[in-house]
Structure formats: C-alpha cells, structure tokens
C-alpha atoms as a PDB file:
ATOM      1  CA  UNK A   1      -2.382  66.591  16.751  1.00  0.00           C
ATOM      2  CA  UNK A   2       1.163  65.921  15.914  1.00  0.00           C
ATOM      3  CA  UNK A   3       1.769  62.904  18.202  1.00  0.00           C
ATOM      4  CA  UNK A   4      -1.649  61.403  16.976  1.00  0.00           C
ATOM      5  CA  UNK A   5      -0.528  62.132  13.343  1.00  0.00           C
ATOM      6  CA  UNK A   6       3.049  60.650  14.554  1.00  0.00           C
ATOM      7  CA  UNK A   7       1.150  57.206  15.694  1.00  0.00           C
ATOM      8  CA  UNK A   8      -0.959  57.123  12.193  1.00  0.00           C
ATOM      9  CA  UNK A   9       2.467  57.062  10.616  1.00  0.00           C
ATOM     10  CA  UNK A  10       4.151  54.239  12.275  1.00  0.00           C
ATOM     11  CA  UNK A  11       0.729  52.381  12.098  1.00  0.00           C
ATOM     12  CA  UNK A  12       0.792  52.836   8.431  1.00  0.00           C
ATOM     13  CA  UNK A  13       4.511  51.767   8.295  1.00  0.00           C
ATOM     14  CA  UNK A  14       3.501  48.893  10.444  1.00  0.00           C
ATOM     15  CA  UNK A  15       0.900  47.814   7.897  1.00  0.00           C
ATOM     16  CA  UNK A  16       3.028  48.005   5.264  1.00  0.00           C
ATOM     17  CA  UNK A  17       5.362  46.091   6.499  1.00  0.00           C
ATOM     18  CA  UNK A  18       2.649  43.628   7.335  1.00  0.00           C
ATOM     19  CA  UNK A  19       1.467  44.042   3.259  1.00  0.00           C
ATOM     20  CA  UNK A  20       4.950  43.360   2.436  1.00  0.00           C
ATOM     21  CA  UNK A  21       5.617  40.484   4.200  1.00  0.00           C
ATOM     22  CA  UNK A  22       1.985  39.053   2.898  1.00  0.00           C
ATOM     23  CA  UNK A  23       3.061  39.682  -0.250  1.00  0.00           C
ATOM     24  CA  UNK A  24       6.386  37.915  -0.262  1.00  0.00           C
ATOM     25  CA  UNK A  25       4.557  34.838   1.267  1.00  0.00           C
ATOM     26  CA  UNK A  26       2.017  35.126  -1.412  1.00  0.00           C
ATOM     27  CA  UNK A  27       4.728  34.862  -3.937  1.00  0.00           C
ATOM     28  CA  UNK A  28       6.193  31.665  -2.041  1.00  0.00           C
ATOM     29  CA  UNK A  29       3.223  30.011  -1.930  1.00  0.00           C
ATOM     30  CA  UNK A  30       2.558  31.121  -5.545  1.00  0.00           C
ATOM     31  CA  UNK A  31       6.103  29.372  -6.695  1.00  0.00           C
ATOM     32  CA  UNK A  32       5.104  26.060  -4.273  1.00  0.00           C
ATOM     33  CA  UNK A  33       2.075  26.231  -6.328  1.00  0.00           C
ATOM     34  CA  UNK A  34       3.761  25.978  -9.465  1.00  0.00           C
ATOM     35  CA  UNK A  35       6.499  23.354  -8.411  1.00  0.00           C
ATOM     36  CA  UNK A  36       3.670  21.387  -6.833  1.00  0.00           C
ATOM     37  CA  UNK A  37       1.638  21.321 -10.307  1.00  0.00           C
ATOM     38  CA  UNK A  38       4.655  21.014 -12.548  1.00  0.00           C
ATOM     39  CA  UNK A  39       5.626  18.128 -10.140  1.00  0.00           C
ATOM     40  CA  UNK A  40       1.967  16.105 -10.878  1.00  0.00           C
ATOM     41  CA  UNK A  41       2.312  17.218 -14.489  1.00  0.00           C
ATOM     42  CA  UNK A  42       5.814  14.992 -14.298  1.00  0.00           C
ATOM     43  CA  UNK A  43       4.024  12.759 -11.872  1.00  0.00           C
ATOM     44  CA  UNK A  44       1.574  12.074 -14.946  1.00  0.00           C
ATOM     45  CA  UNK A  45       3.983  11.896 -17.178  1.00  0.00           C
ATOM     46  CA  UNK A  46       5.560   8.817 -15.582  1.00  0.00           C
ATOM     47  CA  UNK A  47       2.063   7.351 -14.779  1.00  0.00           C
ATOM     48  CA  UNK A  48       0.799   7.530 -19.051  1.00  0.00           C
ATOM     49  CA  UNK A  49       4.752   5.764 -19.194  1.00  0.00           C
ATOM     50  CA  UNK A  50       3.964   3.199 -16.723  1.00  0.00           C
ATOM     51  CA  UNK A  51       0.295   2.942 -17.941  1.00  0.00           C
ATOM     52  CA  UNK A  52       2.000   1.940 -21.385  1.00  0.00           C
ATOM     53  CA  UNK A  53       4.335  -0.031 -20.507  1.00  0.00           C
ATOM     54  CA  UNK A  54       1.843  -1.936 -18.797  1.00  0.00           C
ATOM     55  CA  UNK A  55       0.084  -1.602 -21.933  1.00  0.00           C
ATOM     56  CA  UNK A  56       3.099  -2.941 -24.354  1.00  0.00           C
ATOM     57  CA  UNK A  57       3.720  -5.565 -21.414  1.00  0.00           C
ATOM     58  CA  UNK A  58      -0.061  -6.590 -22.025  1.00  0.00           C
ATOM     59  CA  UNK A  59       0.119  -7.025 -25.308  1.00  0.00           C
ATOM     60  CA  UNK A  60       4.196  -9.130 -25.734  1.00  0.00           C
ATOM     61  CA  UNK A  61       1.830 -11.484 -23.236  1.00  0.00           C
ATOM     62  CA  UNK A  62      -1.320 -11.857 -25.148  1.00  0.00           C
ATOM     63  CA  UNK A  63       1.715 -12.308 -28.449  1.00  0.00           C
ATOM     64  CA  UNK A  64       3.186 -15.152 -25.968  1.00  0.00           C
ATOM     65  CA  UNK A  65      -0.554 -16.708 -24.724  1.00  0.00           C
ATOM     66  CA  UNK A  66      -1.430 -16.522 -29.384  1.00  0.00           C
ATOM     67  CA  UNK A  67       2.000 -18.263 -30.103  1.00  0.00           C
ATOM     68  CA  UNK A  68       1.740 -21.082 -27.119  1.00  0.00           C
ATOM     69  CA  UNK A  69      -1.857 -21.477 -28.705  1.00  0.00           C
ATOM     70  CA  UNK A  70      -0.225 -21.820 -31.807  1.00  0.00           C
ATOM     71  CA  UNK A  71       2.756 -24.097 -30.634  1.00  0.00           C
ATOM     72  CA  UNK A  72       0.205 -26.256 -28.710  1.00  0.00           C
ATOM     73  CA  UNK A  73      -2.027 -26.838 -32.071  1.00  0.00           C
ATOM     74  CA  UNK A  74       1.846 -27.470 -34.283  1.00  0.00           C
ATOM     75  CA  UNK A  75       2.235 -29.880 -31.274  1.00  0.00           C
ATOM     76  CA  UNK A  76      -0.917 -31.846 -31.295  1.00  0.00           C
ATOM     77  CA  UNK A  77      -0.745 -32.212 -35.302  1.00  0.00           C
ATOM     78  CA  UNK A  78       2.968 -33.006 -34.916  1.00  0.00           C
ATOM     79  CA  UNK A  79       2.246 -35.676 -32.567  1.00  0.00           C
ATOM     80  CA  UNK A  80      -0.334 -37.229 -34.609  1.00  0.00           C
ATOM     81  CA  UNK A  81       1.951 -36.928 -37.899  1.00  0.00           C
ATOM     82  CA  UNK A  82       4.203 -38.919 -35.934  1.00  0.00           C
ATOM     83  CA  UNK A  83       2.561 -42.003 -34.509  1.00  0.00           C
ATOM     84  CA  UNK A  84       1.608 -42.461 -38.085  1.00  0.00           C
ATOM     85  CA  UNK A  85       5.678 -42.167 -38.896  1.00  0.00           C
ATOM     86  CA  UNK A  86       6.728 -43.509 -35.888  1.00  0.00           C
ATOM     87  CA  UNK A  87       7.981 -46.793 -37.993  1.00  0.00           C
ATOM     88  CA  UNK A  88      10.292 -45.264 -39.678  1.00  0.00           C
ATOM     89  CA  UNK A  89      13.208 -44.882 -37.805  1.00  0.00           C
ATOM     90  CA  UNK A  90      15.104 -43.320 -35.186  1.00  0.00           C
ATOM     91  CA  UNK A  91      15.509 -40.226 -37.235  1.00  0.00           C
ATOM     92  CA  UNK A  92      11.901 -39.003 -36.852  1.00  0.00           C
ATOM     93  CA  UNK A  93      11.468 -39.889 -33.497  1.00  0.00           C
ATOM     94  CA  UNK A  94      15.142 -37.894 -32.713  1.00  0.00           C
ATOM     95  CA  UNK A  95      13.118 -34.740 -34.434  1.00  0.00           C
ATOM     96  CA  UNK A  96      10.328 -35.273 -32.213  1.00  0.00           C
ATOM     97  CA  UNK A  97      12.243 -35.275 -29.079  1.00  0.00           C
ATOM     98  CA  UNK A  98      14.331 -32.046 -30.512  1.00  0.00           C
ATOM     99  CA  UNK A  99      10.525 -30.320 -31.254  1.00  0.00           C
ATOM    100  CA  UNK A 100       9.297 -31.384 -27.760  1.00  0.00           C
ATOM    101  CA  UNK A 101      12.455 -30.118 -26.125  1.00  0.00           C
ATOM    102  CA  UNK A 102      11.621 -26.745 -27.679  1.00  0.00           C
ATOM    103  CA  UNK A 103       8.175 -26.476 -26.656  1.00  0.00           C
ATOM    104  CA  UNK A 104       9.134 -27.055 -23.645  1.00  0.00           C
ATOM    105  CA  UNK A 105      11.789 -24.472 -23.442  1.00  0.00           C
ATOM    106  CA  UNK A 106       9.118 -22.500 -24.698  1.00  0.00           C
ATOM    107  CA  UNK A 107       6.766 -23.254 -22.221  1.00  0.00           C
ATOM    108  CA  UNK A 108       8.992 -22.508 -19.633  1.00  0.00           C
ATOM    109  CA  UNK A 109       9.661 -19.124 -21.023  1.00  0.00           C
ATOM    110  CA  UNK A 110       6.297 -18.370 -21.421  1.00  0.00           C
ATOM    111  CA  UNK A 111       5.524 -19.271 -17.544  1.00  0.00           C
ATOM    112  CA  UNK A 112       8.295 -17.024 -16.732  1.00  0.00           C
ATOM    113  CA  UNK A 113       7.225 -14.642 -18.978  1.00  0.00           C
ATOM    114  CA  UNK A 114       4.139 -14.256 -18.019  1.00  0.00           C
ATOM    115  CA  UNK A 115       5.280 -14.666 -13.604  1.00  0.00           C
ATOM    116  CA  UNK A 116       7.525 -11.538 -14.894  1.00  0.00           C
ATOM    117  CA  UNK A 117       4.535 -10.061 -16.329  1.00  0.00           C
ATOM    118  CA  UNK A 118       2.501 -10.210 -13.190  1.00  0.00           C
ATOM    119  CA  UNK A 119       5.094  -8.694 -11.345  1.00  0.00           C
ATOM    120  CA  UNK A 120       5.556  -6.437 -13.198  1.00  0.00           C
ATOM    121  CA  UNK A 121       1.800  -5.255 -13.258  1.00  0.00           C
ATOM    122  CA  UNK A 122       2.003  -5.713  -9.129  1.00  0.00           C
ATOM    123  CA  UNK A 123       4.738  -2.960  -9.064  1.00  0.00           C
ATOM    124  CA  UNK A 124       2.507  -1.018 -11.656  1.00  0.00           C
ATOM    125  CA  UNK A 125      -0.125  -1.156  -9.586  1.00  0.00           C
ATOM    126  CA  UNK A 126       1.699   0.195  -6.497  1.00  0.00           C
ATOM    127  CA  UNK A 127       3.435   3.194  -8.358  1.00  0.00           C
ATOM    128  CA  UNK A 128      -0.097   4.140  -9.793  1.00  0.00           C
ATOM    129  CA  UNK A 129      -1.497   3.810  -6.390  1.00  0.00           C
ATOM    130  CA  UNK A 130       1.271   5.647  -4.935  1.00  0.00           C
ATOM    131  CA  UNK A 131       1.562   8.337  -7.188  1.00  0.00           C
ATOM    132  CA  UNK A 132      -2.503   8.911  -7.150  1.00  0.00           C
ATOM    133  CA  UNK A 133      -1.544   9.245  -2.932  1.00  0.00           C
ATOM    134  CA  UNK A 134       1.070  11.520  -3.933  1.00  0.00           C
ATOM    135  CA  UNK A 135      -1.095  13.288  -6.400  1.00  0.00           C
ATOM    136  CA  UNK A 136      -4.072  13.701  -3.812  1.00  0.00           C
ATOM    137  CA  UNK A 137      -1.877  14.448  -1.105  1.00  0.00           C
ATOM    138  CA  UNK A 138      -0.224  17.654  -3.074  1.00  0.00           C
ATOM    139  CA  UNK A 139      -3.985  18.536  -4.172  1.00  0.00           C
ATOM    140  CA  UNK A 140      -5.123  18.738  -0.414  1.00  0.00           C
ATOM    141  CA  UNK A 141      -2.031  20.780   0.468  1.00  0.00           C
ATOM    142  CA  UNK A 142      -2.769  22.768  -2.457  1.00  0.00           C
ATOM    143  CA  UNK A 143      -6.616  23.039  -1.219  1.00  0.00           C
ATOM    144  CA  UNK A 144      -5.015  24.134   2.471  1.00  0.00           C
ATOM    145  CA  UNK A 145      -2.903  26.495   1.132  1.00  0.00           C
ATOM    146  CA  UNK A 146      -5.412  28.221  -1.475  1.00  0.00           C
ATOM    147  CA  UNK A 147      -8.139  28.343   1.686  1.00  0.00           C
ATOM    148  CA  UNK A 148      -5.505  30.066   3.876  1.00  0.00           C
ATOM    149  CA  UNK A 149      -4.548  32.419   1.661  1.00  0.00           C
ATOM    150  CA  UNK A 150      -8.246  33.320   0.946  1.00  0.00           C
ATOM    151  CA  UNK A 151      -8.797  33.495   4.543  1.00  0.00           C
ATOM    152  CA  UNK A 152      -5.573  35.633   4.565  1.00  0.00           C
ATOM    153  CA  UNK A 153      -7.044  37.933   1.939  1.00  0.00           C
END
C-alpha cells in the first residue's frame, strides 16, 4: 500500500510538472499572440498611411490633370489672341515663345509627375499586397497555434 501510494505521488508530481510546463507554453504562446496582433494592428497602421498617401498622391494628380486642362484651354485662347496680334511686333511673339516654353516645362512636369505617380501606386500596390501576405500568414499561424492549443487542452 505504501509503494503503490509512493508511485501515485511521483505520478502526481510528474503531472504537475507536465501542468507546469503547459502552462508556461500557454503563456508564450499567449505573449506571441499579442505581439503577433499588436504587429497587424501596426501592420494596419502603415497600410491606412500608405492607403492615404496613395490617396493625397491621387488627388496632387487629378490637381495636375485640372491645371494642364486649364493651361491647355489659356493655351488655345492665347494662341488665337495671338495670330490676331501677331503684326505687332517682336515683343508679342517673344511673350508667346516665353508662355509656350512654360507650358512646356509644365508639361514635362506633369508627365513626370504623373510616371512618379504610377510608381508610386506600383510600390503601393506591392506593400498592400505584401502586408495582406504578411497579415494572412500571421492569421494562419495564429489559427495553428489556437487549434493546437485546443487540441492541447
């Protein structure tokens, strides 16, 4: 009677042991938990930044697309203002070239603009798309790790 209540003993120490050691990996898992969902809170937090930024990028382009619109229409009546001065003198027509010269410029700020602008949604795009991946990716482990532990329990 004494041995077998000697063997219920150490079994019970042996299962405590066991309980303790499933509790301390509870707790770890718990705390990867929590760094996993503070980590796709931040991870959301930089996708609403890049979502408006994209958003502020958006809308400086459609600003760019209304005041090329704009220049282009204070280009065609300039144009036709002129032919109708064109006789009298070199002054005007030095104004004209100096306007032209501008539009230009501004033309070729607005393609760049707006090539900088795609880009820039291109490398949007592939830090939503990876940080959805990411985001999945730490919701599957978090799946794996939440079925394990039920299995555990």
């Amino acid at each position: 009677m004494r041995l077998l209540c000697d063997q219920k003993e150490e079994e019970l120490k042996d299962l405590r042991t066991e309980l303790a050691k499933a509790r301390e990996y509870k707790t770890e898992l718990d705390e990867q938990l929590q760094q996993k969902l503070e980590m796709i809170g931040q991870l959301r937090g930089e996708v609403d930044q890049v979502r408006a930024d994209c958003h502020k990028r958006k809308k400086n382009m459609d600003q760019l697309v209304a005041d090329k619109e704009a220049a282009t229409t204070q280009l065609t009546s300039a144009e036709s203002q002129l032919q109708g001065l064109k006789a009298k003198g070199l002054a005007h027509v030095r104004k004209i070239k100096e306007v032209e010269a501008d539009l230009a410029r501004a033309r070729v700020e607005f393609v760049h603009a707006k090539a900088e602008a795609k880009k820039m949604k291109v490398a949007t795009d592939k830090s939503i798309t990876v940080y959805l991946r990411d985001a999945a990716a730490v919701q599957h482990e978090l799946r794996e790790a939440s079925d394990q532990e039920k299995m555990e329990q």
